[in-house]
Protein backbone atom coordinates (compact mmCIF):
# COMPACT_ATOMS: atom_id res chain seq x y z
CA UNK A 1 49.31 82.09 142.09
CA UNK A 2 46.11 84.21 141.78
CA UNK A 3 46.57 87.57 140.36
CA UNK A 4 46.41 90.45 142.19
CA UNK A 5 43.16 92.24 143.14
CA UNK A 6 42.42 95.55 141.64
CA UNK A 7 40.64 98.12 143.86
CA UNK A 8 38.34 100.31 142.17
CA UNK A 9 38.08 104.03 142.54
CA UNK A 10 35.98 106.61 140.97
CA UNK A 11 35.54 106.72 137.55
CA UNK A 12 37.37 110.24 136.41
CA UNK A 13 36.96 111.73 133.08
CA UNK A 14 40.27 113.76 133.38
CA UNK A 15 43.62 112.49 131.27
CA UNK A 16 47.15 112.96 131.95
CA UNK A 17 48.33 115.23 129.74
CA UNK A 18 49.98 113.63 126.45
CA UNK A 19 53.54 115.03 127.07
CA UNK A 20 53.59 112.97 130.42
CA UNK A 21 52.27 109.91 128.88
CA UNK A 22 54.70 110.04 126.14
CA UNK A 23 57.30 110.41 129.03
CA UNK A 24 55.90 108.15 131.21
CA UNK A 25 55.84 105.59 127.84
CA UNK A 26 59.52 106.82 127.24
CA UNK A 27 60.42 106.02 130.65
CA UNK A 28 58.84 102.75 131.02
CA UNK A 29 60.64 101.62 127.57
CA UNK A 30 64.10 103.17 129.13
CA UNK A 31 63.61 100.83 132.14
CA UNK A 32 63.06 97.99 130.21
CA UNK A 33 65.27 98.65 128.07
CA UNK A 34 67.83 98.68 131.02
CA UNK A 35 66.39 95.66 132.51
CA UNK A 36 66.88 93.65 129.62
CA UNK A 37 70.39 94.68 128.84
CA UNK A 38 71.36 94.10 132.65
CA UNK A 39 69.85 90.58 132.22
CA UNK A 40 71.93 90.15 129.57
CA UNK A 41 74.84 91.36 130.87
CA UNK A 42 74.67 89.26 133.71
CA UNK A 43 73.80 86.11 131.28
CA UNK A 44 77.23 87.01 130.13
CA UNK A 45 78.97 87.33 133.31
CA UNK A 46 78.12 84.51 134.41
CA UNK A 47 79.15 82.27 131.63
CA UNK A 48 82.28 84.14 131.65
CA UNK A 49 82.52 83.36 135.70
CA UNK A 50 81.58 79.93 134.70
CA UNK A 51 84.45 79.33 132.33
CA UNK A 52 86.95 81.04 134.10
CA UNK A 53 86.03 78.68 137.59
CA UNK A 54 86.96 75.70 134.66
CA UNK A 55 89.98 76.78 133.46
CA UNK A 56 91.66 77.99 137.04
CA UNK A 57 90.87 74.44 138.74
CA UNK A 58 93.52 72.08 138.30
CA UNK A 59 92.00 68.62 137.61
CA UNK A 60 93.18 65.28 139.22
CA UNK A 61 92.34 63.31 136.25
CA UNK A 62 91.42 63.43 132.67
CA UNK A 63 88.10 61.94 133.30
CA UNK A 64 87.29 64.31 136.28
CA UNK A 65 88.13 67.51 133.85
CA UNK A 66 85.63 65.79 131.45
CA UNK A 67 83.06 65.67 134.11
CA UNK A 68 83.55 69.44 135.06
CA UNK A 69 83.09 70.42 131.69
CA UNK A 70 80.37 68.49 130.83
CA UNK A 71 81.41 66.91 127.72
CA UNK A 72 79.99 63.28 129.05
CA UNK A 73 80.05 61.88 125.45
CA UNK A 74 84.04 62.31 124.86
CA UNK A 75 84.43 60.92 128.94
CA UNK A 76 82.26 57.75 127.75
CA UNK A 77 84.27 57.53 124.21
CA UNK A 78 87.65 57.84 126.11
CA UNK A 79 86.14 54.61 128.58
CA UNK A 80 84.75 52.94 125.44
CA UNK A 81 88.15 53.51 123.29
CA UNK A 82 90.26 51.63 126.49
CA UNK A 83 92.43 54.76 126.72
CA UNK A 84 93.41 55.65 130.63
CA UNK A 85 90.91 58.00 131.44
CA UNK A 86 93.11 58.58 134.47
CA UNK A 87 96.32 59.56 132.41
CA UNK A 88 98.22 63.08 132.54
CA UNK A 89 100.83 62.05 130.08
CA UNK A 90 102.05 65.44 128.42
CA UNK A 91 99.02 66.16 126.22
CA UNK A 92 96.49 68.97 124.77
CA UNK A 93 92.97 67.34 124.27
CA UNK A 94 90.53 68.95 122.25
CA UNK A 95 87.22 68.19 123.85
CA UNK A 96 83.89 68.37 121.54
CA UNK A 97 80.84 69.23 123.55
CA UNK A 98 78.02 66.59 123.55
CA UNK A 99 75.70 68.72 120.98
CA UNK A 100 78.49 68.61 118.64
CA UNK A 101 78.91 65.13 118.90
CA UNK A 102 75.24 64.02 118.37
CA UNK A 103 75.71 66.35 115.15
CA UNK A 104 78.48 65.69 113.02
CA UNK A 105 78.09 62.15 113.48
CA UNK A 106 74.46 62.49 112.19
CA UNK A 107 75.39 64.83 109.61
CA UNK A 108 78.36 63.07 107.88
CA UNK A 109 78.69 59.43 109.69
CA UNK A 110 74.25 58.75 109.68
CA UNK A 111 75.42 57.48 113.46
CA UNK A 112 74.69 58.16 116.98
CA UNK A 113 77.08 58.60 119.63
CA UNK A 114 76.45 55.44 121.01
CA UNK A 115 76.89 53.38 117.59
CA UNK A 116 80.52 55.48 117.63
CA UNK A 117 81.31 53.96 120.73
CA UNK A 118 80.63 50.51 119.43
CA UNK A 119 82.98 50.59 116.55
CA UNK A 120 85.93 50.85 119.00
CA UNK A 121 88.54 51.10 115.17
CA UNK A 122 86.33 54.56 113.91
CA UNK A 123 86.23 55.71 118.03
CA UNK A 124 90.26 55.59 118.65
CA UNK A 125 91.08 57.17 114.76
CA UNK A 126 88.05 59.94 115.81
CA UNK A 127 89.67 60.57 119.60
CA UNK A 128 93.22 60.01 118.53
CA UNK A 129 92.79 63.28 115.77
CA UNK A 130 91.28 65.55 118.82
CA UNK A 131 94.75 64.69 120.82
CA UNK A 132 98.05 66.73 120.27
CA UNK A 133 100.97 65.33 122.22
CA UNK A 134 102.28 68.25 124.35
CA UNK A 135 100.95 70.62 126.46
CA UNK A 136 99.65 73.58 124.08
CA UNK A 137 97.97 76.79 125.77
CA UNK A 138 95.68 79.06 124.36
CA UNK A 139 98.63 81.17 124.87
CA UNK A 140 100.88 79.59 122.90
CA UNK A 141 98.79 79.02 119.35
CA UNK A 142 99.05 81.38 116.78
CA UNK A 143 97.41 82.61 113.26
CA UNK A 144 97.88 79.74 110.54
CA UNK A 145 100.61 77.72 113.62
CA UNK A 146 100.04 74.01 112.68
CA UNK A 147 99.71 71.28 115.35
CA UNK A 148 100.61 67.45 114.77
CA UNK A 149 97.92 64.63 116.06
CA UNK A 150 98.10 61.46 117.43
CA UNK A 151 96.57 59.87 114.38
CA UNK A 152 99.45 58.39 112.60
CA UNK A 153 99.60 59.62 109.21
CA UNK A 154 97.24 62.34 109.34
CA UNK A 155 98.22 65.97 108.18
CA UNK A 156 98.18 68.64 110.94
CA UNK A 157 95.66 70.63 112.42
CA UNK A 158 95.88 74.68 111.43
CA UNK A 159 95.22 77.24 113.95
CA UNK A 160 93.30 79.73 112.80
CA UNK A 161 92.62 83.07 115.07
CA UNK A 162 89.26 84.67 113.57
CA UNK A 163 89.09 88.18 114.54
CA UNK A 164 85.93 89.49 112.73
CA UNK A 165 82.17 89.68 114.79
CA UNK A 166 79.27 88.46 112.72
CA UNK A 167 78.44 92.53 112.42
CA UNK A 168 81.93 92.92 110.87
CA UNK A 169 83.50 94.49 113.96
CA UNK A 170 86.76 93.56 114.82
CA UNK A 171 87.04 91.00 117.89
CA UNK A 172 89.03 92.14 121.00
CA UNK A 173 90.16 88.98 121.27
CA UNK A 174 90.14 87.09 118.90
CA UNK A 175 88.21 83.32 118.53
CA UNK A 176 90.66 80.54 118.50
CA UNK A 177 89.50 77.96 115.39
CA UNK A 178 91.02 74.47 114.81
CA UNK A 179 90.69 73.46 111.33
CA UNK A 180 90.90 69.89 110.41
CA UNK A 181 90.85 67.84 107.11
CA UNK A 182 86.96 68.90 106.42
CA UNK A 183 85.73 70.34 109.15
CA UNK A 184 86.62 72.79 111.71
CA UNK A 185 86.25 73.32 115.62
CA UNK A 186 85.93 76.47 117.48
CA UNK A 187 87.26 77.00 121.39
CA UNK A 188 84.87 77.47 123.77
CA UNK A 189 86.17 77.50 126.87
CA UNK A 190 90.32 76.83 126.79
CA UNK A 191 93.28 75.76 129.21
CA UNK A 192 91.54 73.21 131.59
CA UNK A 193 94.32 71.95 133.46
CA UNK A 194 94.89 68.19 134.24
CA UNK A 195 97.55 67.48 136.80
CA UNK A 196 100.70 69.65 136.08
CA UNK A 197 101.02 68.12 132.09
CA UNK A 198 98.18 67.96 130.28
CA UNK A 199 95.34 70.85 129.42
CA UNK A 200 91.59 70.57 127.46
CA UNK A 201 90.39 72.33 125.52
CA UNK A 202 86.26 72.33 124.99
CA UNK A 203 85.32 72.88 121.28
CA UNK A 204 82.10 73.23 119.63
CA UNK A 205 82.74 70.18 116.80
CA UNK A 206 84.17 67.19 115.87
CA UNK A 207 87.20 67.40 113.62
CA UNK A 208 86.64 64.51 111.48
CA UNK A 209 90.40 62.97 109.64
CA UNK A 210 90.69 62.41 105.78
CA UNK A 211 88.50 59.48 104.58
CA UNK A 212 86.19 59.95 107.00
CA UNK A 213 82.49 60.35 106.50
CA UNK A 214 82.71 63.40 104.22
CA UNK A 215 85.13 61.41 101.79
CA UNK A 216 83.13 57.76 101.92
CA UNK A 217 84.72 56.11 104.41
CA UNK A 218 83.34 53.16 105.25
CA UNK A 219 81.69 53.23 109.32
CA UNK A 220 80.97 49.61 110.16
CA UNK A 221 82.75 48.00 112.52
């Protein structure tokens, strides 16, 4: 686009006084200063509109909530794993986004998401510790409440309810955390329903179980 054309007028050696450039300045920042917070405010809505369309559609299948939520990596891990992607046995899933999968497993496995879906023993102890037989609500959780996994032998997860901004202010509501054997995963975007009898959750890591990575465990396949 070319920019706009400039007309020229006669040159004038008067000025504005400084009183209205200072509120012309002040008004001009005001307005911008609106303009940005409205932006942002409507950033916010709309990931807030976003989330709740997720979590008030009711999902056919397991693999279909995936989809909606855009965590393609765990959809493709579920496939790779041979678990029924099309289940809706009575079950909470906790569903890591696909940034968080690309880095824990680089941070503590020195693997890619795609050499994790390879070692199909690593994949179903990894997917089975981010399943918690039942249907648990965001609702339903609360401070320090532990929740079994499907990993046999594993300890619990712990529910932790952080309720403290970055600025120290105290959270209206507060952010749902579940901690795991070394690592822990915060909810982003809760209650996804599949079918009548299961629910996702989206989190923003992987919880990795006891022994792995962190503690030495072996990752080949």
């Amino acid at each position: 686009m070319n920019p706009p054309v400039l007309e020229s007028g006669p040159a004038t050696t008067s000025a504005a006084p400084a009183g209205a450039n200072a509120a012309g300045a002040n008004a001009a920042g005001t307005n911008a200063t609106g303009t940005n917070a409205a932006g942002a405010n409507a950033a916010g809505n709309n990931a807030a509109e976003a989330k709740s369309t997720l979590s008030n559609t009711t999902y056919p299948t397991l693999e279909a909530a995936l989809t909606a939520a855009n965590v393609t990596t765990l959809a493709a891990a579920v496939q790779a794993a041979g678990l029924p992607a099309n289940a809706t046995g009575n079950v909470t899933i906790l569903a890591p986004t696909n940034k968080a999968f690309t880095q824990r497993l680089q941070k503590d496995l020195q693997m890619t998401p795609q050499q994790l879906l390879q070692n199909k023993t690593l994949l179903v102890e990894v997917l089975s510790y981010h399943i918690i037989p039942g249907v648990v609500r965001s609702s339903q959780l609360t401070d320090r409440q532990t929740v079994p996994t499907a990993l046999a032998g594993a300890k619990p997860l712990v529910v932790r309810f952080d309720r403290t901004n970055a600025d120290g202010s105290r959270r209206r509501v507060p952010q749902i955390e579940f901690k795991g054997a070394t690592d822990k995963a915060e909810v982003r975007t809760a209650d996804l329903p599949v079918g009548n009898v299961a629910v996702v959750h989206v989190v923003n890591d992987v919880l990795l179980p006891a022994g792995v990575g962190k503690s030495g465990k072996t990752t080949s396949g």
